[in-house]
PDB file of N, CA and C in Angstrom:
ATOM      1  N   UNK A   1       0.846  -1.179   0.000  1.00  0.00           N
ATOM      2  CA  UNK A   1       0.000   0.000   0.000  1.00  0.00           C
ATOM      3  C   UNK A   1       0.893   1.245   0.000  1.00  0.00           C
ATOM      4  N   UNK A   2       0.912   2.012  -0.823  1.00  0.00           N
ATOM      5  CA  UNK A   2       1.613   3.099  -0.988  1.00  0.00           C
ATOM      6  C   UNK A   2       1.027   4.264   0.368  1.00  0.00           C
ATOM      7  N   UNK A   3       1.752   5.385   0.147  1.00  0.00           N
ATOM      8  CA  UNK A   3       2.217   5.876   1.277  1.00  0.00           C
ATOM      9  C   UNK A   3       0.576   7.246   1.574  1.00  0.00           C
ATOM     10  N   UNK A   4       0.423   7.144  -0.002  1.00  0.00           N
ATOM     11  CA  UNK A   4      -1.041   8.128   0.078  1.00  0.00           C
ATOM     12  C   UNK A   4      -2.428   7.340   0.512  1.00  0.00           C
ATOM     13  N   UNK A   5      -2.228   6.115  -0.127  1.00  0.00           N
ATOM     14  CA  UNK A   5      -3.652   5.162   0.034  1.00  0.00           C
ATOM     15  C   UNK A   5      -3.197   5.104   1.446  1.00  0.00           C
ATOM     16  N   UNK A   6      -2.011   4.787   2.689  1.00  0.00           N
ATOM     17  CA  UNK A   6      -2.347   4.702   4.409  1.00  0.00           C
ATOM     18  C   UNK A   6      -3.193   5.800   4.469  1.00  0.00           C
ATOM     19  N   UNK A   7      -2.444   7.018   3.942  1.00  0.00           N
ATOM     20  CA  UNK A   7      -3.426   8.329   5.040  1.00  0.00           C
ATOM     21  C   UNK A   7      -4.714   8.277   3.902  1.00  0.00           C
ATOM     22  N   UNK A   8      -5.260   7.807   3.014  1.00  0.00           N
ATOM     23  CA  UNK A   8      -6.567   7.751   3.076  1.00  0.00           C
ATOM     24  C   UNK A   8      -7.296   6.819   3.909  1.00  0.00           C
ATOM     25  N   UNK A   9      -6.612   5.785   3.814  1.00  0.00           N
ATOM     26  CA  UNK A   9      -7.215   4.944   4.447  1.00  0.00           C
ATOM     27  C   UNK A   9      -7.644   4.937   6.059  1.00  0.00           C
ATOM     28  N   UNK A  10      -6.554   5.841   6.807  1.00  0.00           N
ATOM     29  CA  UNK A  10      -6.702   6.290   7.914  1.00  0.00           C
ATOM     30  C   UNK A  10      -7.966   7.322   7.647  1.00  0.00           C
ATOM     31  N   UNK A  11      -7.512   8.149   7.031  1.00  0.00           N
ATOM     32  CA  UNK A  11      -8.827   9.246   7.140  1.00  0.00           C
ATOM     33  C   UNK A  11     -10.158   8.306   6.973  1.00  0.00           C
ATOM     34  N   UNK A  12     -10.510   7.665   6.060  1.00  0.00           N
ATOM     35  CA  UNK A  12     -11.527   6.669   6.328  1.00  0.00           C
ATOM     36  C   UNK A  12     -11.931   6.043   7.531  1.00  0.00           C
ATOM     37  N   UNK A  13     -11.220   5.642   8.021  1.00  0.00           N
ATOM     38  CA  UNK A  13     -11.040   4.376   9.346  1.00  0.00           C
ATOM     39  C   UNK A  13     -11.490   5.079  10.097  1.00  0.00           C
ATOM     40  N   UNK A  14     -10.891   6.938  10.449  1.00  0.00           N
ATOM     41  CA  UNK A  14     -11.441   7.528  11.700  1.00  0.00           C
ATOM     42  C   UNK A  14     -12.942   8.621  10.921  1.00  0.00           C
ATOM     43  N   UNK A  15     -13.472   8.050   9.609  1.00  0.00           N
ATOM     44  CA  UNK A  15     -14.291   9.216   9.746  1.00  0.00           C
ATOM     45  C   UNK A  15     -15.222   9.352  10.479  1.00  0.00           C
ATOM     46  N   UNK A  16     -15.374   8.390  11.651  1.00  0.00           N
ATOM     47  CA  UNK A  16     -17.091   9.244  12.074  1.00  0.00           C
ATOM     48  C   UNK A  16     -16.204   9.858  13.475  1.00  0.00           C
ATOM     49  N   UNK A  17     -15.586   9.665  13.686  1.00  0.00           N
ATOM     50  CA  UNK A  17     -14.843  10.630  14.662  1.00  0.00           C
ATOM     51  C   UNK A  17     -14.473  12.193  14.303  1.00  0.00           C
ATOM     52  N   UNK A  18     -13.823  12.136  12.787  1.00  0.00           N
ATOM     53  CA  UNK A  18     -13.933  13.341  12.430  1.00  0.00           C
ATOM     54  C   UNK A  18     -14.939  14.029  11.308  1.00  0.00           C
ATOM     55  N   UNK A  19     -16.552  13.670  11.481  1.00  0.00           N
ATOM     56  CA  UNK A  19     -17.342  13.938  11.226  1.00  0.00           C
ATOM     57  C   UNK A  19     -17.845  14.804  12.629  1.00  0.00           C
ATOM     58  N   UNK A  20     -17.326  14.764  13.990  1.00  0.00           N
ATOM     59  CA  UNK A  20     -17.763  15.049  14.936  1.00  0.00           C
ATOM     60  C   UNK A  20     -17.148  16.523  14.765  1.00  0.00           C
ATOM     61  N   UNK A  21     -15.796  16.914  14.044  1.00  0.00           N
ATOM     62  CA  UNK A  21     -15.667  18.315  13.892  1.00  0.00           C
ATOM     63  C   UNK A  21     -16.640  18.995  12.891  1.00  0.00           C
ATOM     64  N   UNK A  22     -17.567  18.520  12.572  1.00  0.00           N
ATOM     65  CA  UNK A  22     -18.359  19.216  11.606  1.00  0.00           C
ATOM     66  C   UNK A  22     -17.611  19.189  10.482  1.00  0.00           C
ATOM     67  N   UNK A  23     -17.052  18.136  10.050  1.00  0.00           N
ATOM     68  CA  UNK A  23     -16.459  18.045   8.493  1.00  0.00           C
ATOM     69  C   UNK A  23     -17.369  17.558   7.424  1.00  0.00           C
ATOM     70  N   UNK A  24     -17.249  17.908   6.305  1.00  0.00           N
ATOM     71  CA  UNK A  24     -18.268  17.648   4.974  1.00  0.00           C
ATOM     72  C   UNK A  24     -17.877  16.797   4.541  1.00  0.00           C
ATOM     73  N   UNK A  25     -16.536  17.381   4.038  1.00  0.00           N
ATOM     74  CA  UNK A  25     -15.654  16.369   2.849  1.00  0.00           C
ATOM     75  C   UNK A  25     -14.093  16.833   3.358  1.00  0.00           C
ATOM     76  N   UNK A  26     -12.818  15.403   3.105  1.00  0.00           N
ATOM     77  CA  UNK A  26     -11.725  15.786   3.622  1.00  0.00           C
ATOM     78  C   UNK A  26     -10.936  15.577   2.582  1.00  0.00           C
ATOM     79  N   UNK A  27     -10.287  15.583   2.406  1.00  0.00           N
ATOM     80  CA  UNK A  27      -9.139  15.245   1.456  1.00  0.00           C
ATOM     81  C   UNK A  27      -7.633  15.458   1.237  1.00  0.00           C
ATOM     82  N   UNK A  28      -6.991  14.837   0.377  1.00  0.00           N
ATOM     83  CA  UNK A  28      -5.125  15.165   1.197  1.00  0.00           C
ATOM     84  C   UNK A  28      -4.956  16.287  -0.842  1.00  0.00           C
ATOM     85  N   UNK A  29      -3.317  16.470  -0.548  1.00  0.00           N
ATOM     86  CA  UNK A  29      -3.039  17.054  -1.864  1.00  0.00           C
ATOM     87  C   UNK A  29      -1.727  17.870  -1.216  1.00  0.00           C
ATOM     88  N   UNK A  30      -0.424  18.069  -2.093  1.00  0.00           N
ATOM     89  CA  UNK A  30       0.638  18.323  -2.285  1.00  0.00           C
ATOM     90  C   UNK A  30       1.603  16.542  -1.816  1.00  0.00           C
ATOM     91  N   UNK A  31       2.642  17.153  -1.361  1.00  0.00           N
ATOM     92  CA  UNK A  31       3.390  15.355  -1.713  1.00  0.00           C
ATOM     93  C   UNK A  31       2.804  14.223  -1.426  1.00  0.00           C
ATOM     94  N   UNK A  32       1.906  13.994  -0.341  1.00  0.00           N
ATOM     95  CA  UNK A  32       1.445  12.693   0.123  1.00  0.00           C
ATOM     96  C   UNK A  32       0.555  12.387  -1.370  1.00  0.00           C
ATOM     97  N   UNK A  33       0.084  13.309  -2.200  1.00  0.00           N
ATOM     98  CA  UNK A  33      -1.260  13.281  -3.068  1.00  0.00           C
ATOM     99  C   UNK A  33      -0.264  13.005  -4.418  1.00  0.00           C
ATOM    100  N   UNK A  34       1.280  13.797  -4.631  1.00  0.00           N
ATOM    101  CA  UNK A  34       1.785  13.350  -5.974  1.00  0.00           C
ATOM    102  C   UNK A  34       2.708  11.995  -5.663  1.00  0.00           C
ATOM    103  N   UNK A  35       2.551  11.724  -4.601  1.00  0.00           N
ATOM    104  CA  UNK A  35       4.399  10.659  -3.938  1.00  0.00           C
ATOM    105  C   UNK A  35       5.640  10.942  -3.911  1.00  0.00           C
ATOM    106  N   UNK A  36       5.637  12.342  -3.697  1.00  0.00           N
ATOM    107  CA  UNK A  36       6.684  12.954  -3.884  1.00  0.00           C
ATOM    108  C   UNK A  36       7.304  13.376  -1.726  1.00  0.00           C
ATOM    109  N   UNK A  37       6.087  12.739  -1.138  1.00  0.00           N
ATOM    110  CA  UNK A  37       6.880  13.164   0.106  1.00  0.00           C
ATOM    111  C   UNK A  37       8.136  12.458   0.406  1.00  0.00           C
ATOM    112  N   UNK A  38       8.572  13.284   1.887  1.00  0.00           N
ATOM    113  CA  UNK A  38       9.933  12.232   2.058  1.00  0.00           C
ATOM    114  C   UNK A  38       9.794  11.822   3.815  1.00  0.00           C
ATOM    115  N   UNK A  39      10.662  11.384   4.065  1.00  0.00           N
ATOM    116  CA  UNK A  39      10.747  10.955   5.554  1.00  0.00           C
ATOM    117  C   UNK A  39       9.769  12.374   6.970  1.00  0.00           C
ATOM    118  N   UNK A  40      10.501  13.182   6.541  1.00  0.00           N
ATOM    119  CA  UNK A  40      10.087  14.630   7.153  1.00  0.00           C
ATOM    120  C   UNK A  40       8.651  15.643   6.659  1.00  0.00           C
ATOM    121  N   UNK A  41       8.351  15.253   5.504  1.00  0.00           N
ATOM    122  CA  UNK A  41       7.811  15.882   4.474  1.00  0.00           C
ATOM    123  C   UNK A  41       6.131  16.028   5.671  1.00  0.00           C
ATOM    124  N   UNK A  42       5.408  17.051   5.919  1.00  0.00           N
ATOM    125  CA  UNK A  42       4.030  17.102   6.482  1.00  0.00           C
ATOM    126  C   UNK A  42       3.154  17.093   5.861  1.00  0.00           C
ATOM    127  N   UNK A  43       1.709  15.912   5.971  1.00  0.00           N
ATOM    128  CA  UNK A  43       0.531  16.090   4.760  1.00  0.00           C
ATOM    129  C   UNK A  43      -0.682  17.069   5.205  1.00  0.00           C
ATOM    130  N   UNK A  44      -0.399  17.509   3.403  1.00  0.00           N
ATOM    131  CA  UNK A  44      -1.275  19.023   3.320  1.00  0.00           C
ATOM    132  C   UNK A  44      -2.687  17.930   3.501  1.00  0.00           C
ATOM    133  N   UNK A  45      -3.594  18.253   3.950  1.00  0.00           N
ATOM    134  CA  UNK A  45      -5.117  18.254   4.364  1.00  0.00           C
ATOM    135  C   UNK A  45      -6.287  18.874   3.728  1.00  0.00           C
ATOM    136  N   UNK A  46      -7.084  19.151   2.991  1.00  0.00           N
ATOM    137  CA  UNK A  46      -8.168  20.019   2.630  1.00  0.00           C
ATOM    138  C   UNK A  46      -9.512  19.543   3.373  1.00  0.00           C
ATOM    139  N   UNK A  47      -9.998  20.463   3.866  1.00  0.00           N
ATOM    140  CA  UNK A  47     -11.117  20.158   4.613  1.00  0.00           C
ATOM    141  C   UNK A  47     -12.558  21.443   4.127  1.00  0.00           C
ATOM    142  N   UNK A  48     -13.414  20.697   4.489  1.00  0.00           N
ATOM    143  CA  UNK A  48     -14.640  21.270   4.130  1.00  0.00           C
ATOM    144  C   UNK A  48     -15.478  21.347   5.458  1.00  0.00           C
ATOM    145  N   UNK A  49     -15.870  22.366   5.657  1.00  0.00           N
ATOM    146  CA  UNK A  49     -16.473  22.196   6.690  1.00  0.00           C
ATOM    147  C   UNK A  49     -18.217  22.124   6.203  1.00  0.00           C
ATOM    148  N   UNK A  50     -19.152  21.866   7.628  1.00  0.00           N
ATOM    149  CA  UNK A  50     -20.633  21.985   7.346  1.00  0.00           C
ATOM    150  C   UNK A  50     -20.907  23.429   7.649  1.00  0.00           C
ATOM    151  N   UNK A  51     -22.226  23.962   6.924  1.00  0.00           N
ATOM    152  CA  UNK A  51     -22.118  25.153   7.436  1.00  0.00           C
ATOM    153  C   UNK A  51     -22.236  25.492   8.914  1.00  0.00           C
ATOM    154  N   UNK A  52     -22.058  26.065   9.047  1.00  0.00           N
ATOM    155  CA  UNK A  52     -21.849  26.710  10.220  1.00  0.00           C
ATOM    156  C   UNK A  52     -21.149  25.976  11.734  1.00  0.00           C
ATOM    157  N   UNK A  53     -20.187  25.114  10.966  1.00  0.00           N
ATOM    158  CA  UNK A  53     -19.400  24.061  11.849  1.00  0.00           C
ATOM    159  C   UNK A  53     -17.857  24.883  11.769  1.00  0.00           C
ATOM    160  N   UNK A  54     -17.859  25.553  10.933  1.00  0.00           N
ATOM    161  CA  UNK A  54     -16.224  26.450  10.946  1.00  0.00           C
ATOM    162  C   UNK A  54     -16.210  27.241  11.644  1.00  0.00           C
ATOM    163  N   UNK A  55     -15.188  26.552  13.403  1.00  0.00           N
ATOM    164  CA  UNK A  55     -15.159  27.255  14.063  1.00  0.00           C
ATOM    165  C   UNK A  55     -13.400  27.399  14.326  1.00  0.00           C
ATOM    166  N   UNK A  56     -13.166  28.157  14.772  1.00  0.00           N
ATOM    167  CA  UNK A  56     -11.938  28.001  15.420  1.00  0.00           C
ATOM    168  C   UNK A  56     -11.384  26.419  16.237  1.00  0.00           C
ATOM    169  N   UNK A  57     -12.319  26.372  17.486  1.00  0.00           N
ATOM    170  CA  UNK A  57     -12.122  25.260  17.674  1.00  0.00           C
ATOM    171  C   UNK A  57     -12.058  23.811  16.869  1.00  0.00           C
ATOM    172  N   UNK A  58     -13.569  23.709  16.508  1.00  0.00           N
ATOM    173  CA  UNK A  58     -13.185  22.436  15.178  1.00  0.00           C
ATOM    174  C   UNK A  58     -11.536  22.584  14.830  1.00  0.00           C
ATOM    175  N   UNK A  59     -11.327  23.593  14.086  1.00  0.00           N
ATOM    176  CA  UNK A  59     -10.593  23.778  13.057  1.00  0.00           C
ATOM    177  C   UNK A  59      -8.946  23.060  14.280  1.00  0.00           C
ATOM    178  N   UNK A  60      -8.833  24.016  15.124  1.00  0.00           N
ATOM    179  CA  UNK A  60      -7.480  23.402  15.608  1.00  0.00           C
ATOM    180  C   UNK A  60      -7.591  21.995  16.320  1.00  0.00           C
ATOM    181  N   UNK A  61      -8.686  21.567  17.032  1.00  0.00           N
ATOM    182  CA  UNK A  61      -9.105  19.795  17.465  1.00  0.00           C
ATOM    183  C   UNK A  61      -8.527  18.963  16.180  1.00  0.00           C
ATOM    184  N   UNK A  62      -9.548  19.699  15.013  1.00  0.00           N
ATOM    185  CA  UNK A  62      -9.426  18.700  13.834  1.00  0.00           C
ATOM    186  C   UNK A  62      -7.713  18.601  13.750  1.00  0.00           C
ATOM    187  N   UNK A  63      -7.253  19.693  13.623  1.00  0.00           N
ATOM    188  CA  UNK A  63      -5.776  19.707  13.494  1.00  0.00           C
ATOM    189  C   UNK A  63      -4.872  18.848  14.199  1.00  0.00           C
ATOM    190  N   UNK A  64      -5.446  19.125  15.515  1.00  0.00           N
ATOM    191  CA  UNK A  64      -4.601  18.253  16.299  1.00  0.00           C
ATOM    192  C   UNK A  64      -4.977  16.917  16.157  1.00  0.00           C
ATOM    193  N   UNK A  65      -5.824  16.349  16.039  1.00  0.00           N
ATOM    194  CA  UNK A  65      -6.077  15.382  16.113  1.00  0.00           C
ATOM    195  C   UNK A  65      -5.772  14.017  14.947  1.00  0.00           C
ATOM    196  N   UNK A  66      -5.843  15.455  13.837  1.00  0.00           N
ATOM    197  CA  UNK A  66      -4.647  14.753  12.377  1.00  0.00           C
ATOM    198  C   UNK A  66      -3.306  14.398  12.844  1.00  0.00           C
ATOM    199  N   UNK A  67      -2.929  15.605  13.528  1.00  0.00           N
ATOM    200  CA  UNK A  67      -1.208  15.251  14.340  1.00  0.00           C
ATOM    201  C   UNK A  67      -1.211  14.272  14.966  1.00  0.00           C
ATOM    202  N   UNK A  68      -1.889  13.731  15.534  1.00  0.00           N
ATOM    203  CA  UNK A  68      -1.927  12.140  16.684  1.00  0.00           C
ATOM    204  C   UNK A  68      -2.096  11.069  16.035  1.00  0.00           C
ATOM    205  N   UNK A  69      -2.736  11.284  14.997  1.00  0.00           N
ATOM    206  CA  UNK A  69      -3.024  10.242  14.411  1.00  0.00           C
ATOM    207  C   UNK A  69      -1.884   9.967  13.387  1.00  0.00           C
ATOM    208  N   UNK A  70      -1.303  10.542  12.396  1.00  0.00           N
ATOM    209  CA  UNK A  70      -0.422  10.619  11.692  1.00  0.00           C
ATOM    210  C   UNK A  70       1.422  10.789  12.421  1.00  0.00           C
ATOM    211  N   UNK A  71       0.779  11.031  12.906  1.00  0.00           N
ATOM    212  CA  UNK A  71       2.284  11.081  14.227  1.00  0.00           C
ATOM    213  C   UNK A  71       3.141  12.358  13.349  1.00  0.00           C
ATOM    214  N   UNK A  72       2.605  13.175  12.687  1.00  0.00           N
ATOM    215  CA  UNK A  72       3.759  14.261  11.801  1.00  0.00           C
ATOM    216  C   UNK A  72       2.927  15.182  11.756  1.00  0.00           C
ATOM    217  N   UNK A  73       3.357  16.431  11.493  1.00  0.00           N
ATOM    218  CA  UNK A  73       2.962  17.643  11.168  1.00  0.00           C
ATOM    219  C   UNK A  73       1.650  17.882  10.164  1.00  0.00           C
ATOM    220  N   UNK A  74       1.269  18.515   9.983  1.00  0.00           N
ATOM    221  CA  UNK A  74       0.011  18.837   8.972  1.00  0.00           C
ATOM    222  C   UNK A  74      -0.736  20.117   8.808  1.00  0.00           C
ATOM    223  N   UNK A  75      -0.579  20.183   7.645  1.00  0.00           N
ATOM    224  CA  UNK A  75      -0.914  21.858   6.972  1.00  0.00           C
ATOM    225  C   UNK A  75      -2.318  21.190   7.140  1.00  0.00           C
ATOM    226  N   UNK A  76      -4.050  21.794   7.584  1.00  0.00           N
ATOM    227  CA  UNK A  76      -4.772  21.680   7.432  1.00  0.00           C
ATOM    228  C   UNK A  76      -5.668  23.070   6.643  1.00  0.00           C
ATOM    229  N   UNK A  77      -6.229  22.849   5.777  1.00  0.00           N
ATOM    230  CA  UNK A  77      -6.122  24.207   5.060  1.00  0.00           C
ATOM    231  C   UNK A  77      -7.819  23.710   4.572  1.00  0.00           C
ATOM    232  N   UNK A  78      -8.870  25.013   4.750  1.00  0.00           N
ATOM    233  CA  UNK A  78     -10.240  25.109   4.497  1.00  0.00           C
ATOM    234  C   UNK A  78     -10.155  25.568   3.068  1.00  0.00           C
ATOM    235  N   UNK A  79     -10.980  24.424   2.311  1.00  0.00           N
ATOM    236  CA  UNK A  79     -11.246  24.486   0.772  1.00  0.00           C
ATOM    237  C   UNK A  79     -12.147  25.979   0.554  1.00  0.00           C
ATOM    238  N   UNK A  80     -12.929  26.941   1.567  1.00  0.00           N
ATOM    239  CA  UNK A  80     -13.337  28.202   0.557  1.00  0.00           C
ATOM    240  C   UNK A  80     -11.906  28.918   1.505  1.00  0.00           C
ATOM    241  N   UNK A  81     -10.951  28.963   1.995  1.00  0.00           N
ATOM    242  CA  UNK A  81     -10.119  29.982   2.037  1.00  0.00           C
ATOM    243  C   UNK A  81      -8.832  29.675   1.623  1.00  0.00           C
ATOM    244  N   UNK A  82      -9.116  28.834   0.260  1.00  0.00           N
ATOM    245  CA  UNK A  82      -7.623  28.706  -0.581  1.00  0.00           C
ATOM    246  C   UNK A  82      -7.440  30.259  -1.560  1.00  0.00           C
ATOM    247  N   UNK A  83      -6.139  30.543  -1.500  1.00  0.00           N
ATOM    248  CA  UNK A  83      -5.950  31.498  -2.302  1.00  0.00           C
ATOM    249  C   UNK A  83      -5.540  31.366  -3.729  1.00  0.00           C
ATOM    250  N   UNK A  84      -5.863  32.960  -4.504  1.00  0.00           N
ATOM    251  CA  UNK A  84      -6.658  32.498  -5.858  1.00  0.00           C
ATOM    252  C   UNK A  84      -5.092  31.770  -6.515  1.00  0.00           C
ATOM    253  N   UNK A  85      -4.153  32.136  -6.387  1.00  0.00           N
ATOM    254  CA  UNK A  85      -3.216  32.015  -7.119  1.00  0.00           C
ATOM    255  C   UNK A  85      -2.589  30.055  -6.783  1.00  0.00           C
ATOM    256  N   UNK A  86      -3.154  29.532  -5.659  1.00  0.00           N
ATOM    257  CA  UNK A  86      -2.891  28.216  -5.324  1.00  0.00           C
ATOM    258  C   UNK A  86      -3.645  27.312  -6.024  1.00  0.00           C
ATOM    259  N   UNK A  87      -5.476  27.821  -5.920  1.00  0.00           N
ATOM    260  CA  UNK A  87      -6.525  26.946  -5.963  1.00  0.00           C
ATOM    261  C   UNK A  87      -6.650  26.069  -7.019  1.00  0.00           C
ATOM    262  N   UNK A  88      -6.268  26.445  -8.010  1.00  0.00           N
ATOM    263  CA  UNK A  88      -6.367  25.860  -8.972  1.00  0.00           C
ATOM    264  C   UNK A  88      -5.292  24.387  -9.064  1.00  0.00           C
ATOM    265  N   UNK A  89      -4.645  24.657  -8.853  1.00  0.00           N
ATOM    266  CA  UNK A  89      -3.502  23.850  -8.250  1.00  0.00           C
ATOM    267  C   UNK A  89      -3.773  22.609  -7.401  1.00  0.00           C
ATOM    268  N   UNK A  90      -4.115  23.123  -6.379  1.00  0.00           N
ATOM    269  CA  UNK A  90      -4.535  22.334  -5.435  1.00  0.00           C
ATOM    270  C   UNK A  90      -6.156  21.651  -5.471  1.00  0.00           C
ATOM    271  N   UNK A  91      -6.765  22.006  -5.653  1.00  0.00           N
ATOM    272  CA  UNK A  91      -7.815  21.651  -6.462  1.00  0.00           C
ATOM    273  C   UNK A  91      -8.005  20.277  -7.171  1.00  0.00           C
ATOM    274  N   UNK A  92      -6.738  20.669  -8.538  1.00  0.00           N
ATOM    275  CA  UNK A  92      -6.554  19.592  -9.414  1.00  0.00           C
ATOM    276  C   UNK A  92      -5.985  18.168  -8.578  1.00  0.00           C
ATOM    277  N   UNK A  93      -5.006  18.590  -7.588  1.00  0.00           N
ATOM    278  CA  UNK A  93      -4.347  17.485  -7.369  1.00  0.00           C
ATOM    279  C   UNK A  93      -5.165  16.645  -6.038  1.00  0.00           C
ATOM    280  N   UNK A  94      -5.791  17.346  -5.371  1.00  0.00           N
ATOM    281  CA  UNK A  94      -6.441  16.649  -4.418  1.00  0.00           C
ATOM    282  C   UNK A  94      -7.591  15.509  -4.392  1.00  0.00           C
ATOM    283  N   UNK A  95      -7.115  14.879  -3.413  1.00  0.00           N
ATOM    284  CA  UNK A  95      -7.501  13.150  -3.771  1.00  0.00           C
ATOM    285  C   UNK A  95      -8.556  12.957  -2.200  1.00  0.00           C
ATOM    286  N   UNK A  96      -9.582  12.963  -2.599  1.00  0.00           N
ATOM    287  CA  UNK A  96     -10.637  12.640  -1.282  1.00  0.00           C
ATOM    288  C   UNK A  96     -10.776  11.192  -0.877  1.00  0.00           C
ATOM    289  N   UNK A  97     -11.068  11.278   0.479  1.00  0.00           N
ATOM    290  CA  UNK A  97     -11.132  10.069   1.148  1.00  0.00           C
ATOM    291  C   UNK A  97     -12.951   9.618   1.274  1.00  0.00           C
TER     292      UNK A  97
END
């Protein structure tokens, strides 16, 4: 199993736990998403929230709670506050769980 299908597969395994942050839809994208990470490398995250579930809190729980689980760092980044010059980008490459 390659190194992107674990962290989907994790994100799967724990979703009704992190359905409890008010998440919609999750998804990974930059190295874990091309296979380009490395030993050190942290996976970028895209998250969606429900409405009116984007809170501060969610947002850093969810965070942390990616960190525990993944045992590494993690950019967690909300799909409407990607910027214009990334989105497209990131967008294309992101792979939902």
């Amino acid at each position: 199993m390659s190194p992107k299908e674990k962290v989907l597969n994790t994100i799967q395994q724990h979703s009704n736990e992190i359905k409890t942050y008010g998440v919609k839809k999750v998804g990974i994208f930059g190295s874990f998403a091309r296979f380009t990470q490395t030993p050190n490398s942290d996976i970028d995250i895209l998250v969606e929230f429900e409405r009116g579930r984007k809170t501060f809190d969610n947002y850093m729980d969810l965070k942390f709670f990616f960190e525990k689980i993944f045992r590494r760092k993690v950019d967690l980044v909300i799909k409407g506050a990607l910027k214009p010059r990334i989105k497209n980008r990131v967008l294309s490459e992101v792979k939902y769980a």
